[in-house]
Protein backbone atom coordinates (compact mmCIF):
# COMPACT_ATOMS: atom_id res chain seq x y z
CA UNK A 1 0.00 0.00 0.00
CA UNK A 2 2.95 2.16 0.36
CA UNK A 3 3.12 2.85 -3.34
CA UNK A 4 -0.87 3.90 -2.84
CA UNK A 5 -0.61 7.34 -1.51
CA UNK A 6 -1.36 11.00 -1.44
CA UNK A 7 2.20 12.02 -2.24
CA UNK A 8 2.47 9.65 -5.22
CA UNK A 9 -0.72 12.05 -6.93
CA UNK A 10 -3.03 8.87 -5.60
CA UNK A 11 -6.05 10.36 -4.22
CA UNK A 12 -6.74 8.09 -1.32
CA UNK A 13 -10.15 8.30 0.68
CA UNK A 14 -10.29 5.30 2.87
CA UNK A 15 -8.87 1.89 3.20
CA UNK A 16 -10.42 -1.54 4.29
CA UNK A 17 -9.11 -4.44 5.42
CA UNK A 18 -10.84 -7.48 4.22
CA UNK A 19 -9.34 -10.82 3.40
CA UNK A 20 -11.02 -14.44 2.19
CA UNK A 21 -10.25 -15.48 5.63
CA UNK A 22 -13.47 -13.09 6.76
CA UNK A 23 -15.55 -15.70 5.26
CA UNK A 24 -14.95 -18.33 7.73
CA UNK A 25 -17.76 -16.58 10.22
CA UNK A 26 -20.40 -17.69 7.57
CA UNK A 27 -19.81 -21.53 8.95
CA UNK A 28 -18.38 -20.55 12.19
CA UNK A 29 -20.71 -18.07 13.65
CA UNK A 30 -19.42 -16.94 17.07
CA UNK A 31 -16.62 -20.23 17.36
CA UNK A 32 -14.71 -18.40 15.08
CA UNK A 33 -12.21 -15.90 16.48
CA UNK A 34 -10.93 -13.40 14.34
CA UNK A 35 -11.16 -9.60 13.89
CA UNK A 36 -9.41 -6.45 15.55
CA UNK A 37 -12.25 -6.53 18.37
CA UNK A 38 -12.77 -9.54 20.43
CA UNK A 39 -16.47 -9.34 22.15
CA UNK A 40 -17.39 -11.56 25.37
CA UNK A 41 -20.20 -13.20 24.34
CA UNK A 42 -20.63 -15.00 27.50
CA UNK A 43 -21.60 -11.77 29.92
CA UNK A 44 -24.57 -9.53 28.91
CA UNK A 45 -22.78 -6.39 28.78
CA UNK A 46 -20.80 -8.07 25.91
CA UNK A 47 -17.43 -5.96 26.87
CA UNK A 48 -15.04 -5.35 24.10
CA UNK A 49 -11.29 -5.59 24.18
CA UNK A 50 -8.88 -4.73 21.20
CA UNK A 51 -6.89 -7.45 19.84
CA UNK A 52 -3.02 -7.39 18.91
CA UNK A 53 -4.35 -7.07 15.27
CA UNK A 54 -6.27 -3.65 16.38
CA UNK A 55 -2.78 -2.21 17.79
CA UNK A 56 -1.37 -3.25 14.80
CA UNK A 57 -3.66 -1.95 12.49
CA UNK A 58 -3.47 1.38 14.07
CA UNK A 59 0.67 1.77 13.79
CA UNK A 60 0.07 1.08 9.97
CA UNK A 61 -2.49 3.95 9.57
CA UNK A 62 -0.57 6.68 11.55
CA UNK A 63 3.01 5.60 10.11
CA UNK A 64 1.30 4.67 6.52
CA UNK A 65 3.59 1.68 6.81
CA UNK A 66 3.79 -1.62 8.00
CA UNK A 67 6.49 -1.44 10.84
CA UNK A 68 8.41 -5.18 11.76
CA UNK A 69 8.48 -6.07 14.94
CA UNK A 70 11.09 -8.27 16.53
């Protein structure tokens, strides 16, 4: 996505992530754990919490770059 950008005259309004691996909740319902947000589903205020993938996520949008961890 690097290449996809503002300063390369790209005009750039949004950005999604979506992947065939999104498809799995079709046969998995709730089993299947996956996402940037993982819900409780067992208490009824149904808390949130972000997942590594949300931190992640976020590092690439402010630094328009995917940054390696090690």
């Amino acid at each position: 996505m690097a290449f996809v950008s503002p300063r390369n005259g790209i005009d750039v309004r949004g950005y999604s992530v979506w992947s065939f691996m999104d498809l799995y909740e079709i046969f998995g319902g709730f089993k299947t754990h996956y996402g940037i947000i993982a819900v409780n589903f067992d208490t009824e205020e149904r808390t949130r919490q972000l997942r590594r993938s949300a931190h992640s996520y976020s590092d690439f949008l402010k630094n328009n770059a995917v940054i390696k961890v090690e």
